[in-house]
N, C-alpha and C. Protein backbone atom coordinates (compact mmCIF):
# COMPACT_ATOMS: atom_id res chain seq x y z
N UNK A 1 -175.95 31.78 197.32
CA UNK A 1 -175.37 32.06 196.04
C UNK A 1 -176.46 31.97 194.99
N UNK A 2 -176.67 32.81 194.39
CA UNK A 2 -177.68 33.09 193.00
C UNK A 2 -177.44 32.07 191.78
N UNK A 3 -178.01 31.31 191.08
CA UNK A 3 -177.42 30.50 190.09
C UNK A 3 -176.90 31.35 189.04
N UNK A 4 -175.59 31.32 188.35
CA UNK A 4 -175.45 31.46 187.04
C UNK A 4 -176.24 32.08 186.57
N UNK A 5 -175.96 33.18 185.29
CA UNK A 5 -176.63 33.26 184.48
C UNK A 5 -176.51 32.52 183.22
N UNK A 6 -175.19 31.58 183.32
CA UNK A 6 -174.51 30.89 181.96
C UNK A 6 -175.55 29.20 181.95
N UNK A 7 -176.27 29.48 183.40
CA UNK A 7 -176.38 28.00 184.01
C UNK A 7 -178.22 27.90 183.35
N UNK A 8 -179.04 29.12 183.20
CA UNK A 8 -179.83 29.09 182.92
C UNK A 8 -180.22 28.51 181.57
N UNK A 9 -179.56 28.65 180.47
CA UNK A 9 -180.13 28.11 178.75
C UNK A 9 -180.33 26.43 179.24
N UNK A 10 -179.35 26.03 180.29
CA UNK A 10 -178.89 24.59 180.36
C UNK A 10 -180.29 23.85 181.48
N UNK A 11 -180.69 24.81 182.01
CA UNK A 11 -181.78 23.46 182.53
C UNK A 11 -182.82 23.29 182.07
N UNK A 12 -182.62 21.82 182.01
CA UNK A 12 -183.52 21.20 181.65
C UNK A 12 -184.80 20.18 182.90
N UNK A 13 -186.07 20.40 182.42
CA UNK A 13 -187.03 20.10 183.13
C UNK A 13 -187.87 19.14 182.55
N UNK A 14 -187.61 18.04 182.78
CA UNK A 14 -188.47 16.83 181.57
C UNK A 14 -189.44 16.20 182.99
N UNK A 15 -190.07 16.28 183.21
CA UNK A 15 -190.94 15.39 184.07
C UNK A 15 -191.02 13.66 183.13
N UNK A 16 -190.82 12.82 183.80
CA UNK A 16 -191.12 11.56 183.31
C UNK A 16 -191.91 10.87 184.16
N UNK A 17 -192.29 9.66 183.80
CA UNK A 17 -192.93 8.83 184.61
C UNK A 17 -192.64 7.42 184.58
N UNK A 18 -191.02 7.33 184.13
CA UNK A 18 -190.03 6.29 184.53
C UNK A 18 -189.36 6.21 185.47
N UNK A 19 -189.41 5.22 186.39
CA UNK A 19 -188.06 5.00 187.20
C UNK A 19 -187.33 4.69 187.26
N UNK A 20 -186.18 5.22 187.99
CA UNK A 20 -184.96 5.27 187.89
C UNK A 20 -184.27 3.83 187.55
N UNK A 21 -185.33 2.86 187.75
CA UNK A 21 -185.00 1.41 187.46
C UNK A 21 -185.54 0.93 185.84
N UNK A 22 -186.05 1.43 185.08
CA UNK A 22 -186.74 1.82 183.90
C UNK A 22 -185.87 2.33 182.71
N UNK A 23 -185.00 3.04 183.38
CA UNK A 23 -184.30 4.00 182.91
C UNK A 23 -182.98 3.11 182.31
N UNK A 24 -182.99 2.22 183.27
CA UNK A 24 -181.51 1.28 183.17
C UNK A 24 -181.71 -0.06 182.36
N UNK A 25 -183.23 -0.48 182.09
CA UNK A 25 -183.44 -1.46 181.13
C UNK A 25 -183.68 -2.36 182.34
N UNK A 26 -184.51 -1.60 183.39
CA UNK A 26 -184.90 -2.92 183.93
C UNK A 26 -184.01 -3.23 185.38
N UNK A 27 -182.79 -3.27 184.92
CA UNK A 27 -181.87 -3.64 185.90
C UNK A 27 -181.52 -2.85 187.20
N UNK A 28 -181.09 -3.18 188.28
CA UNK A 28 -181.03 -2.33 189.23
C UNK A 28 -179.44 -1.94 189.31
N UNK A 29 -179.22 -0.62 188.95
CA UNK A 29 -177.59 -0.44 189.10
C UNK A 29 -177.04 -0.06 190.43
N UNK A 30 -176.20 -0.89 190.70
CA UNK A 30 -175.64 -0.96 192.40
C UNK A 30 -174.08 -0.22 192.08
N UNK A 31 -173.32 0.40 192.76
CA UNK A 31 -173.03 1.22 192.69
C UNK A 31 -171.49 0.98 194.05
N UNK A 32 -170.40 1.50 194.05
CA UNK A 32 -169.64 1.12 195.25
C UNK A 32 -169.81 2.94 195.81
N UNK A 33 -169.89 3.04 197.29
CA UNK A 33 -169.74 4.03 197.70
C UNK A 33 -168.47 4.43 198.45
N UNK A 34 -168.02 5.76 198.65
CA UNK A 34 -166.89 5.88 199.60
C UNK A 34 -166.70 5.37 200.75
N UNK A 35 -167.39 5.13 201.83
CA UNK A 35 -167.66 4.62 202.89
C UNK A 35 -167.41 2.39 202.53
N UNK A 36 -167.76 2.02 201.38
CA UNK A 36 -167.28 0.54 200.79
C UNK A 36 -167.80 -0.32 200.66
N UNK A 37 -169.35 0.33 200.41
CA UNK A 37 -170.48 -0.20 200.29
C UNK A 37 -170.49 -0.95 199.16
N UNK A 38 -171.63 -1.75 198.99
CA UNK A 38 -172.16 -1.31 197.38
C UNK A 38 -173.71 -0.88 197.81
N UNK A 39 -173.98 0.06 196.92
CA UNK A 39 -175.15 0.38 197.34
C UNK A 39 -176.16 0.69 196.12
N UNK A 40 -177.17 0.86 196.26
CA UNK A 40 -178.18 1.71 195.30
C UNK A 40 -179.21 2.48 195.42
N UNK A 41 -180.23 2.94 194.58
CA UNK A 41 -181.62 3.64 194.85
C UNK A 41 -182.81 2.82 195.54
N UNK A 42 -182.62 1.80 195.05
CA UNK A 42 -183.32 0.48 195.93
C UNK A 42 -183.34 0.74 197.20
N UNK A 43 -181.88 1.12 197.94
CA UNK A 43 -181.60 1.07 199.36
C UNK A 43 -182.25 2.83 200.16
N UNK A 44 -182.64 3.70 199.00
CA UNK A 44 -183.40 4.59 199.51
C UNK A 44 -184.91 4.81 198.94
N UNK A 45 -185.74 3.52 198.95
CA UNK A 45 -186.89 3.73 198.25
C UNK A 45 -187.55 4.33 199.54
N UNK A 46 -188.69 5.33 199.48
CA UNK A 46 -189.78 6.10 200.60
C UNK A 46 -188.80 7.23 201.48
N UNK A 47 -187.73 7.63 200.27
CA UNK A 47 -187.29 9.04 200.59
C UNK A 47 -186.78 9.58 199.54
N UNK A 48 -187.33 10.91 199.04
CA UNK A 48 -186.97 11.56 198.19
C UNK A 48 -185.82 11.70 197.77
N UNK A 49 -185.14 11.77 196.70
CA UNK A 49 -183.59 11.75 196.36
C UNK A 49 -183.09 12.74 195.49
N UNK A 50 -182.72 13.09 195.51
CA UNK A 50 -181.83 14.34 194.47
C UNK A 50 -180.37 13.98 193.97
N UNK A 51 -180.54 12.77 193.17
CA UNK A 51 -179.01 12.55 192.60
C UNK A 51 -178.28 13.38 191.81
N UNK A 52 -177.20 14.15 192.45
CA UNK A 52 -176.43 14.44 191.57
C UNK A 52 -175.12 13.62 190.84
N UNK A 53 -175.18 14.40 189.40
CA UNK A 53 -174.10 13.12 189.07
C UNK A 53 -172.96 14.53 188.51
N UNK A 54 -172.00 14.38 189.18
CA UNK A 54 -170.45 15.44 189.35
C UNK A 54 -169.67 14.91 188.84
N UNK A 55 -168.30 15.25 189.16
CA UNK A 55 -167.18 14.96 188.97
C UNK A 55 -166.03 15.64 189.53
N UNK A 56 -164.72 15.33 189.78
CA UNK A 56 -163.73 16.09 190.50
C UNK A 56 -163.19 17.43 189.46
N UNK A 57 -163.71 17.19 188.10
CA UNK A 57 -162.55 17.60 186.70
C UNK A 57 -163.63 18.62 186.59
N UNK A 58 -164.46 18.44 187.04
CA UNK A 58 -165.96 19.81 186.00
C UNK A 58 -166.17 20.80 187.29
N UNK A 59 -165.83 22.24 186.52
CA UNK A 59 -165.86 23.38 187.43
C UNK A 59 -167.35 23.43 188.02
N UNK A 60 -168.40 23.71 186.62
CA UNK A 60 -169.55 23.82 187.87
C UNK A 60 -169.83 23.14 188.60
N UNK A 61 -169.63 21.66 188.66
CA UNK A 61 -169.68 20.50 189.56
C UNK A 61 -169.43 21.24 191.25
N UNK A 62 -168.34 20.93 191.04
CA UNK A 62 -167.20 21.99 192.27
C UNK A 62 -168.15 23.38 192.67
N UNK A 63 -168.29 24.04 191.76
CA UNK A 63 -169.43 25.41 192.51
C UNK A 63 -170.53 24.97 193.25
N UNK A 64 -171.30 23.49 192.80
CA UNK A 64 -172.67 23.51 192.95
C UNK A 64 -172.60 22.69 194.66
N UNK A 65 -171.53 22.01 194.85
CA UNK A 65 -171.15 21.24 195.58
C UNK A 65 -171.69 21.87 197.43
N UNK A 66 -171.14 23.33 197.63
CA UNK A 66 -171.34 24.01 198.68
C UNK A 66 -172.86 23.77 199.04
N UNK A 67 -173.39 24.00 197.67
CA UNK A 67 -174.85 24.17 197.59
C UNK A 67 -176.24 23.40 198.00
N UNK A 68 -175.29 21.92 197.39
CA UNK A 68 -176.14 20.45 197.53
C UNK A 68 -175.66 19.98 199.23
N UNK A 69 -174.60 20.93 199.47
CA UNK A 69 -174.08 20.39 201.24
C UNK A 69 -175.52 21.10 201.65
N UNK A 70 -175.89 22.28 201.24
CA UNK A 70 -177.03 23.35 201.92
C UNK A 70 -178.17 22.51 202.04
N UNK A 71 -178.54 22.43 200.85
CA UNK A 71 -179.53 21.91 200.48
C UNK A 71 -180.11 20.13 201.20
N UNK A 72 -178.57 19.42 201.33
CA UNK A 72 -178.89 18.36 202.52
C UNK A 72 -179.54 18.49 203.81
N UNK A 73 -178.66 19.81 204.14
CA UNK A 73 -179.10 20.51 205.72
C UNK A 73 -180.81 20.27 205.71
N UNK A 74 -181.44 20.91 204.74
CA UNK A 74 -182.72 21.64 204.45
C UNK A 74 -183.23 20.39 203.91
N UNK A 75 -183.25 19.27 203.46
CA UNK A 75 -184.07 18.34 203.20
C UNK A 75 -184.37 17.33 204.25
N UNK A 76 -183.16 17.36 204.65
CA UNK A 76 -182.91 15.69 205.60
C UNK A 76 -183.82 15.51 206.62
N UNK A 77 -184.61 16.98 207.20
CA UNK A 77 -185.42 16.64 208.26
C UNK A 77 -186.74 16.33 207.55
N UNK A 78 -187.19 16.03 206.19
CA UNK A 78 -188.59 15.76 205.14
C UNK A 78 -188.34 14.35 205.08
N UNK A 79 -187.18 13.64 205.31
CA UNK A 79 -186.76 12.25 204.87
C UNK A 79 -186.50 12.30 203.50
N UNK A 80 -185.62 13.26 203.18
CA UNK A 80 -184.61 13.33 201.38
C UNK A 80 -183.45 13.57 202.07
N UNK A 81 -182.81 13.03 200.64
CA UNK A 81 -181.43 13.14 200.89
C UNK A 81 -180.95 13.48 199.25
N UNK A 82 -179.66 13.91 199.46
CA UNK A 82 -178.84 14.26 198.36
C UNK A 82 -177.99 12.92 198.36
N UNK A 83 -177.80 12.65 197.07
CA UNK A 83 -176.87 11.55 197.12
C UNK A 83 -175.78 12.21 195.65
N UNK A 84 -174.36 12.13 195.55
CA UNK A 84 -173.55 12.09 194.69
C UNK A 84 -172.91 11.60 194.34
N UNK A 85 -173.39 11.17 193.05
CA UNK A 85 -172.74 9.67 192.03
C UNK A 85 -171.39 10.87 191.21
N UNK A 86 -170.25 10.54 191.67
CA UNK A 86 -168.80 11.23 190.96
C UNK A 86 -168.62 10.35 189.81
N UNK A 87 -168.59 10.63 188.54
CA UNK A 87 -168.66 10.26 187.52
C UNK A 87 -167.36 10.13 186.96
N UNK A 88 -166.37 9.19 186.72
CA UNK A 88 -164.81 9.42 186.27
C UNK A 88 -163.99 9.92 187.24
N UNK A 89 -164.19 9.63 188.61
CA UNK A 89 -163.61 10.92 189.86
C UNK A 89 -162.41 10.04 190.13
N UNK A 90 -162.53 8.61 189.87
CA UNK A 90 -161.48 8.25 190.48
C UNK A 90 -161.92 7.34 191.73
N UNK A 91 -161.23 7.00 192.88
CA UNK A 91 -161.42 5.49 193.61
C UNK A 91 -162.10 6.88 194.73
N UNK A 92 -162.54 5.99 195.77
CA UNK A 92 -163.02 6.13 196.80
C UNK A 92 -162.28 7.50 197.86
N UNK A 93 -161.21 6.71 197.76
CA UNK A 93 -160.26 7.65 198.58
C UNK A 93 -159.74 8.64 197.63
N UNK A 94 -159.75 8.99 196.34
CA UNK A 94 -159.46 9.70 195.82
C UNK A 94 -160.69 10.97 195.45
N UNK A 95 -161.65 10.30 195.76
CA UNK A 95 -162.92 11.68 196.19
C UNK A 95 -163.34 11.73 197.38
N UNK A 96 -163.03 11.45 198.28
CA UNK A 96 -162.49 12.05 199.62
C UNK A 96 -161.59 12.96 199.91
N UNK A 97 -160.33 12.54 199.46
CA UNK A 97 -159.55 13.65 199.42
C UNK A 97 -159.77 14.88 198.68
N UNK A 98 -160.47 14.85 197.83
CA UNK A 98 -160.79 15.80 196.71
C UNK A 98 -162.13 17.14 197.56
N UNK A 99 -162.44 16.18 198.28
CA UNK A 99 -163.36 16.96 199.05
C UNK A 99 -162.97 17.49 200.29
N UNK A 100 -161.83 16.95 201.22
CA UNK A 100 -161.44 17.44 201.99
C UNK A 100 -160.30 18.36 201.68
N UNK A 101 -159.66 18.01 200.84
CA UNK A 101 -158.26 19.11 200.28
C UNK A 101 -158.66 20.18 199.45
N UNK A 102 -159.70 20.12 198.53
CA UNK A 102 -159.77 21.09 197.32
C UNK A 102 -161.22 21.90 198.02
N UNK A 103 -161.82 20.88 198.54
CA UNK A 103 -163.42 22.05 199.20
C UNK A 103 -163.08 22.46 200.53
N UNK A 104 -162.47 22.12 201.58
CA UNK A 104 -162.32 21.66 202.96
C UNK A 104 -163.80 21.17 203.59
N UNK A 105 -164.06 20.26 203.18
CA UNK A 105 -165.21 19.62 203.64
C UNK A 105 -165.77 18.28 203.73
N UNK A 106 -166.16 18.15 204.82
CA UNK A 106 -166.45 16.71 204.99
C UNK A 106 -167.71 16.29 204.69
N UNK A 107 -167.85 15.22 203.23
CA UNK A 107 -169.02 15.23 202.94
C UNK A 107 -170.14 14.79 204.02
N UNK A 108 -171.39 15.64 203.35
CA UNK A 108 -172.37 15.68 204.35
C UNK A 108 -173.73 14.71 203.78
N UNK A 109 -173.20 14.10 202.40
CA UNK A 109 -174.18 13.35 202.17
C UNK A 109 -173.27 12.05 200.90
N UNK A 110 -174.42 11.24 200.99
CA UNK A 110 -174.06 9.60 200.42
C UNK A 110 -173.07 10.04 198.89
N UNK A 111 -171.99 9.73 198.83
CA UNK A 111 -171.17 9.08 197.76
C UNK A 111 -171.14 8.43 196.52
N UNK A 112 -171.05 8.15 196.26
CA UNK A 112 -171.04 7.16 195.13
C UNK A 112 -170.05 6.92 193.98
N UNK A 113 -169.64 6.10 193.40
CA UNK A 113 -168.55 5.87 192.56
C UNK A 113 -169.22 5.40 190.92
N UNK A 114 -168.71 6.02 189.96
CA UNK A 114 -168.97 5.31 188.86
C UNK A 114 -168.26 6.06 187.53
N UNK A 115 -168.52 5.15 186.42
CA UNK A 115 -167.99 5.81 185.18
C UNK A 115 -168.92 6.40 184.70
N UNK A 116 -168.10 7.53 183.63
CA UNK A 116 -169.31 8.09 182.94
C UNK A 116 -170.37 7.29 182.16
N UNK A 117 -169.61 6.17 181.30
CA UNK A 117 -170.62 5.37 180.71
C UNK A 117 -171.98 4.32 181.13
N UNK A 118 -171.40 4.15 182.96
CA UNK A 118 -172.46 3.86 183.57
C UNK A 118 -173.43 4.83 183.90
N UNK A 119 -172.83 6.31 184.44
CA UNK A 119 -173.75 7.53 184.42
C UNK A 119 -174.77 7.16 183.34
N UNK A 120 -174.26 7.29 181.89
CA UNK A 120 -174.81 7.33 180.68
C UNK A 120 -176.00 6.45 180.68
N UNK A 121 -175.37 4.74 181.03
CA UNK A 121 -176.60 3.79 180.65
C UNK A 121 -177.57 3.91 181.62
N UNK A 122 -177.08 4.12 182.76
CA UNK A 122 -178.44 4.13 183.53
C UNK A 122 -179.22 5.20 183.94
N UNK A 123 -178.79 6.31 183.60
CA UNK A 123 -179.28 7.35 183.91
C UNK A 123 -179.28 8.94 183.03
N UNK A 124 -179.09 8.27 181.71
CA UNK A 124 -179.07 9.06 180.33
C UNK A 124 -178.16 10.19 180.31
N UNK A 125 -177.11 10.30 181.44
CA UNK A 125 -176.12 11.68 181.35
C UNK A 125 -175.32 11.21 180.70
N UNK A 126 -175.08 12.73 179.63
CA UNK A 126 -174.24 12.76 178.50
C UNK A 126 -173.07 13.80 179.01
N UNK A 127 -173.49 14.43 180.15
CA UNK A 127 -172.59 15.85 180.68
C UNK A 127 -172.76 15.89 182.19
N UNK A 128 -172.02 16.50 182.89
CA UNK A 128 -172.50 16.58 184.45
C UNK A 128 -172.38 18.41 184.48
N UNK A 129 -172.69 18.48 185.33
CA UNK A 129 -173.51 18.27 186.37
C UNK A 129 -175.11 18.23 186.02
N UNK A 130 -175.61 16.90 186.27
CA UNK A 130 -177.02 16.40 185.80
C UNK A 130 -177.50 16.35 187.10
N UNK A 131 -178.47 16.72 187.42
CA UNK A 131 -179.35 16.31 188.94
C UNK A 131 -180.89 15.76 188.54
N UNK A 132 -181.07 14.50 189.34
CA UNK A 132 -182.58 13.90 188.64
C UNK A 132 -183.14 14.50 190.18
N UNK A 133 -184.20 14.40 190.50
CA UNK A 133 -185.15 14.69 191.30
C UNK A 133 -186.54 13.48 191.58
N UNK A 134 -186.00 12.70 192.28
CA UNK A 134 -186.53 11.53 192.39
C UNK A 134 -187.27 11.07 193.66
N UNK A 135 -188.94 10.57 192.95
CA UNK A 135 -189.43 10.88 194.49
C UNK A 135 -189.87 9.50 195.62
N UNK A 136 -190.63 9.35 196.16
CA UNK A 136 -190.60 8.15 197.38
C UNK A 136 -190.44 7.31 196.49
N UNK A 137 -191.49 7.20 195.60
CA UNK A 137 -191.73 5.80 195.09
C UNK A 137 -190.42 5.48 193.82
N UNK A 138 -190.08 6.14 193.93
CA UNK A 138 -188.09 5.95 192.65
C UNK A 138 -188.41 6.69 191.40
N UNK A 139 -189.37 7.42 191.11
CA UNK A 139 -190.17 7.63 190.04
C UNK A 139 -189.06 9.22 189.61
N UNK A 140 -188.40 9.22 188.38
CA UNK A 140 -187.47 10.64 188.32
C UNK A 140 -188.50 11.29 187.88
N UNK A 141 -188.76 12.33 188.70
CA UNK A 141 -189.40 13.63 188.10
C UNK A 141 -188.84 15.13 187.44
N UNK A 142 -187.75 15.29 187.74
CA UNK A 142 -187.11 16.17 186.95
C UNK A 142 -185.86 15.67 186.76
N UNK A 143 -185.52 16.21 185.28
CA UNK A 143 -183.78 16.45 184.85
C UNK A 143 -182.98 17.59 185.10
N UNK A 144 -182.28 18.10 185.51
CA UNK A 144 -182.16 19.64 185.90
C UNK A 144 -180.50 19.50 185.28
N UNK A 145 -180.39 19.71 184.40
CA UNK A 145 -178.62 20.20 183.30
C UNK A 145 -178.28 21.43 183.92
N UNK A 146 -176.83 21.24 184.29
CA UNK A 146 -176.04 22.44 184.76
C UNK A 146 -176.00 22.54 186.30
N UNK A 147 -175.34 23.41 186.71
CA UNK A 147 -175.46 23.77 188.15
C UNK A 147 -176.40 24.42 188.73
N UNK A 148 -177.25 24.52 190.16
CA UNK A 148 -177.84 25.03 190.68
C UNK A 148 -177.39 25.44 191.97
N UNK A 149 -178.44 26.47 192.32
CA UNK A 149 -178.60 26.54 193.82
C UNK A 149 -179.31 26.21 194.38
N UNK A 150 -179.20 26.04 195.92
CA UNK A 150 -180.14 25.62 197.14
C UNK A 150 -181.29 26.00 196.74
N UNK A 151 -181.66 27.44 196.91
CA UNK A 151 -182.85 27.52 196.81
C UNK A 151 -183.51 27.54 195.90
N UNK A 152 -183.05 27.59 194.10
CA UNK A 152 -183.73 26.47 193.11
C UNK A 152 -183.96 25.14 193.24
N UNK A 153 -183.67 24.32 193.84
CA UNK A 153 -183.49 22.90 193.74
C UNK A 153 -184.54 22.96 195.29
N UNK A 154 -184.71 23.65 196.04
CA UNK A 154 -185.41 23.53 196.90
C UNK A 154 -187.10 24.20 196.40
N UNK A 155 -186.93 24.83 195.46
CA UNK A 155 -187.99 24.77 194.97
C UNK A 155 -188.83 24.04 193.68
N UNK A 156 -187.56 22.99 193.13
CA UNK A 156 -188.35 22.02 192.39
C UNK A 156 -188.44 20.97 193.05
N UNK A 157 -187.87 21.22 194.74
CA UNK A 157 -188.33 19.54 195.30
C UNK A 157 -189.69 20.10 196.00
N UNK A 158 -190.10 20.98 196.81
CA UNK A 158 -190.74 21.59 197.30
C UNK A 158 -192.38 20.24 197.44
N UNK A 159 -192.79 20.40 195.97
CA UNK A 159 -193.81 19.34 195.39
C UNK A 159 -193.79 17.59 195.91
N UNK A 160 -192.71 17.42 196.17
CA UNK A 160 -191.73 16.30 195.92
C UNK A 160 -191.70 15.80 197.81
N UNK A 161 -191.80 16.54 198.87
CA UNK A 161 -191.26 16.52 199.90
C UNK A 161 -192.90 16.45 200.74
């Protein structure tokens, strides 16, 4: 699938040289996952990460979703992973179902639960679909606003992998 043309004004590309722990004031934000974890970025330091932060309620979210399943396929053998923090989605089992009833699909990569205002503090999203691009060492190297495709997002990790 080709990205948007509505999706293009919206990305944004900030290279930083904060990490994702930097970002939060220091603190490490742990996180509950679907599976009933608690988990965090900590628990994937020395593999590339591509957090997206979604939601069940935001359409492009939902479009980009097929995409970041692709795009797992195509990273996971570099040691990256996609991880998706659902922002306002609701409990555990309620973005599960959301993924098996509304996508028919069984997620193919890590979960995550949170509010938008935690989105916000720790990771400066004001809107979703936000994807950071984050590499071994936790360090976010890109912001990417809006939806993408596989093979954009496979070419700003490309560097990264």
């Amino acid at each position: 699938m080709r990205q948007a043309h509505w999706t293009a004004p919206f990305l944004l590309m900030m290279a930083t040289s904060l990490s994702w722990a930097a970002t939060s004031h220091g603190a490490e934000p742990v996180y509950d996952s679907t599976d009933g974890k608690s988990v965090s970025l900590a628990d994937y330091r020395g593999q590339v990460i591509v957090l997206n932060l979604w939601a069940i309620w935001c359409g492009p979210c939902i479009g980009e979703i097929p995409e970041l399943v692709e795009l797992q396929r195509r990273i996971e053998p570099h040691g990256a992973t996609v991880i998706g923090l659902a922002a306002d989605s609701g409990s555990a089992d309620q973005v599960l179902a959301f993924w098996r009833r509304r996508l028919d699909l069984e997620p193919s990569y890590p979960l995550w639960l949170a509010s938008m205002e935690q989105a916000n503090a720790h990771f400066g999203a004001t809107t979703v679909p936000l994807t950071l691009l984050i590499d071994r060492e936790g360090v976010v190297r890109e912001r990417l606003l809006g939806a993408h495709d596989a093979e954009t997002l496979m070419e700003r990790l490309q560097p990264l992998l």
